[in-house]
Protein backbone atom coordinates (compact mmCIF):
# COMPACT_ATOMS: atom_id res chain seq x y z
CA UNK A 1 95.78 37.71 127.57
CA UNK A 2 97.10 34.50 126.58
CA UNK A 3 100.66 33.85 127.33
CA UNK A 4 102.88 31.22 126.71
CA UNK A 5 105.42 29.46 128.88
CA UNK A 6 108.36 27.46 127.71
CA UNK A 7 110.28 24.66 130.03
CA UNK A 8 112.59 21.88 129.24
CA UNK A 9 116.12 23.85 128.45
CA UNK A 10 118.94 23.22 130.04
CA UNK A 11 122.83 21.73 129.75
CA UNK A 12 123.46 18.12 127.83
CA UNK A 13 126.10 16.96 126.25
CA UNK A 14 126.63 16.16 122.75
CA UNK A 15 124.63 13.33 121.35
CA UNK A 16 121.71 14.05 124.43
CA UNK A 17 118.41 14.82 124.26
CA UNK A 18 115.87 17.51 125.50
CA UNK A 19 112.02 17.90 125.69
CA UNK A 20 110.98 21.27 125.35
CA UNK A 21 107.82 22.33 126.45
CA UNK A 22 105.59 25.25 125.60
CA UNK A 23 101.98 25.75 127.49
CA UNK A 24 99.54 28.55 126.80
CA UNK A 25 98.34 30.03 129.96
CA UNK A 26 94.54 28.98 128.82
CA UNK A 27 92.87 27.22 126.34
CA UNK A 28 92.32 29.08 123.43
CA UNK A 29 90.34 28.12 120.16
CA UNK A 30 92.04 30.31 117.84
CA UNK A 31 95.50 29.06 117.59
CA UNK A 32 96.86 28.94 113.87
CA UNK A 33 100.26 28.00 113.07
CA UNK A 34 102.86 27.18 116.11
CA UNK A 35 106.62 27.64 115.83
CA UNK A 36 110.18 26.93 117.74
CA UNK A 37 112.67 29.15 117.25
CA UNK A 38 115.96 29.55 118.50
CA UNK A 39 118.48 32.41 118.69
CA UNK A 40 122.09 33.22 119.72
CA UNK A 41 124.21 36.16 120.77
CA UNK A 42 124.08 39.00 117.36
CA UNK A 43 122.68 36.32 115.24
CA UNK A 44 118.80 36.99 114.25
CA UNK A 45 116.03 34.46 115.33
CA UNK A 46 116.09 31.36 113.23
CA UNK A 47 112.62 29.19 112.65
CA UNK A 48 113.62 25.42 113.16
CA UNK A 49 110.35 24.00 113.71
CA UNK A 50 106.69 24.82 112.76
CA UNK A 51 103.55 22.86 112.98
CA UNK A 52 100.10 24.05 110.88
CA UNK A 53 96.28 24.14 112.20
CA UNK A 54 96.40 21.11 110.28
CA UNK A 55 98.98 18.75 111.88
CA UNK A 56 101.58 19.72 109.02
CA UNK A 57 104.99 20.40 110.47
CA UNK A 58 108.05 21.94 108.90
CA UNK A 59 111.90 22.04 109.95
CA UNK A 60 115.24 23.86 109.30
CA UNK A 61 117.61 21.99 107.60
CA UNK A 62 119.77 22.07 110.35
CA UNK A 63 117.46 19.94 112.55
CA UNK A 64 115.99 17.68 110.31
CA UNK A 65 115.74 13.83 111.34
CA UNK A 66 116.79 14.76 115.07
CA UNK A 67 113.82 17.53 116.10
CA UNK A 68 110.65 16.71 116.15
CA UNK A 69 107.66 19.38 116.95
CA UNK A 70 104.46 17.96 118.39
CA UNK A 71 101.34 19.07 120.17
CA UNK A 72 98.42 17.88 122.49
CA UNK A 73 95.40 20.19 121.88
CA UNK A 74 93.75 18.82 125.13
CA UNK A 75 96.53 20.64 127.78
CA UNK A 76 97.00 22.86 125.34
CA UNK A 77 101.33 22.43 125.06
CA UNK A 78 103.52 22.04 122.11
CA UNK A 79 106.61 20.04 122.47
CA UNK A 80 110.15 20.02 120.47
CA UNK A 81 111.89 16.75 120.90
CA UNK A 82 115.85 17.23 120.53
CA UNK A 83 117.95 14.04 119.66
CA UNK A 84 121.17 14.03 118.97
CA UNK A 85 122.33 17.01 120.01
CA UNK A 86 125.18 18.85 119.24
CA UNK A 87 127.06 22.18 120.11
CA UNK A 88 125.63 23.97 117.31
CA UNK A 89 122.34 23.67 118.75
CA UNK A 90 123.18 26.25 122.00
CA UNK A 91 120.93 28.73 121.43
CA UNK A 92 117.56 30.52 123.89
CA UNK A 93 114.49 28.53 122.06
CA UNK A 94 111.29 30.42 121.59
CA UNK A 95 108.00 29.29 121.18
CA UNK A 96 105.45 31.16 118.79
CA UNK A 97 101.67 30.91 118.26
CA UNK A 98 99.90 32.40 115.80
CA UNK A 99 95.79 33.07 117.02
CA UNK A 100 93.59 34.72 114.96
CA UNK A 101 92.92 38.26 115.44
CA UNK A 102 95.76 38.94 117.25
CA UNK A 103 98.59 37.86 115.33
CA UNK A 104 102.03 36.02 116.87
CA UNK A 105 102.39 35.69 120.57
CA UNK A 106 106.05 34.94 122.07
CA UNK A 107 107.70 32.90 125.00
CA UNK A 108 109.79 33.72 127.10
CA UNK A 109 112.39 31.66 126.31
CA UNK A 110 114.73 29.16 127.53
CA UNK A 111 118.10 27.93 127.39
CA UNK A 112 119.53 24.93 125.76
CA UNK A 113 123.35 24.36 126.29
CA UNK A 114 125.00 21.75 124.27
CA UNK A 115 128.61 20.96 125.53
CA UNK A 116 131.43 18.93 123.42
C-alpha cells in the first residue's frame, strides 16, 4: 500500500522559511490531485495548498504569495515552500494524494512552529 511520508517541520521564527516535503513510499501512476493541509488543536483541517494532475495549483487565502506547492514526478515528492512565516501558521501539516481507485491517502504529519 502506498504511503506517504512528510519531513521538513520544525521551529522558525517569524519572517523564516520551511521546505516541506512529502514522498510516496513508491512510484505510483495513479496519483490525481495532491494537497497540504494543516490543522491545530479543536480547529478542523484546513486545505492551504493543492496542486491538479495537470500542474494547476490552488491556495488558501491565508497563504497566498508566501506558499508555494510543487512537485517532481520523477522521486515521486511534493513540496510546500513557506516564506514569510508567521505565528499564525503553527499548525501539524498534512499531505494528501488523491489515486484513482482508492480515493485520498494521508501523512502522517509534521510540525511547523512559528515563534514571535
Amino acid at each position: 500500500q502506498v504511503q506517504l511520508v512528510e519531513s521538513g517541520g520544525g521551529l522558525v521564527q517569524a519572517g523564516g522559511s520551511l521546505r516541506l516535503s512529502c514522498a510516496a513510499s513508491e512510484s505510483v501512476g495513479g496519483i490525481l490531485d495532491r494537497f497540504w493541509y494543516r490543522q491545530t488543536p479543536g480547529m478542523q483541517r484546513e486545505l492551504v495548498a493543492q496542486i491538479t494532475g495537470g500542474g494547476n495549483t490552488n491556495y488558501a487565502d491565508s497563504v497566498k504569495g508566501r506558499f508555494t506547492i510543487s512537485r517532481d514526478n520523477a522521486k515521486n515528492t511534493m513540496y510546500l515552500q513557506m516564506n514569510s512565516l508567521n505565528p499564525e501558521d503553527t499548525a501539524v501539516y498534512y499531505c494528501a494524494a488523491d489515486l484513482l481507485g482508492i480515493g485520498r491517502i494521508w501523512g502522517q504529519g509534521t510540525q511547523v512552529t512559528v515563534s514571535s
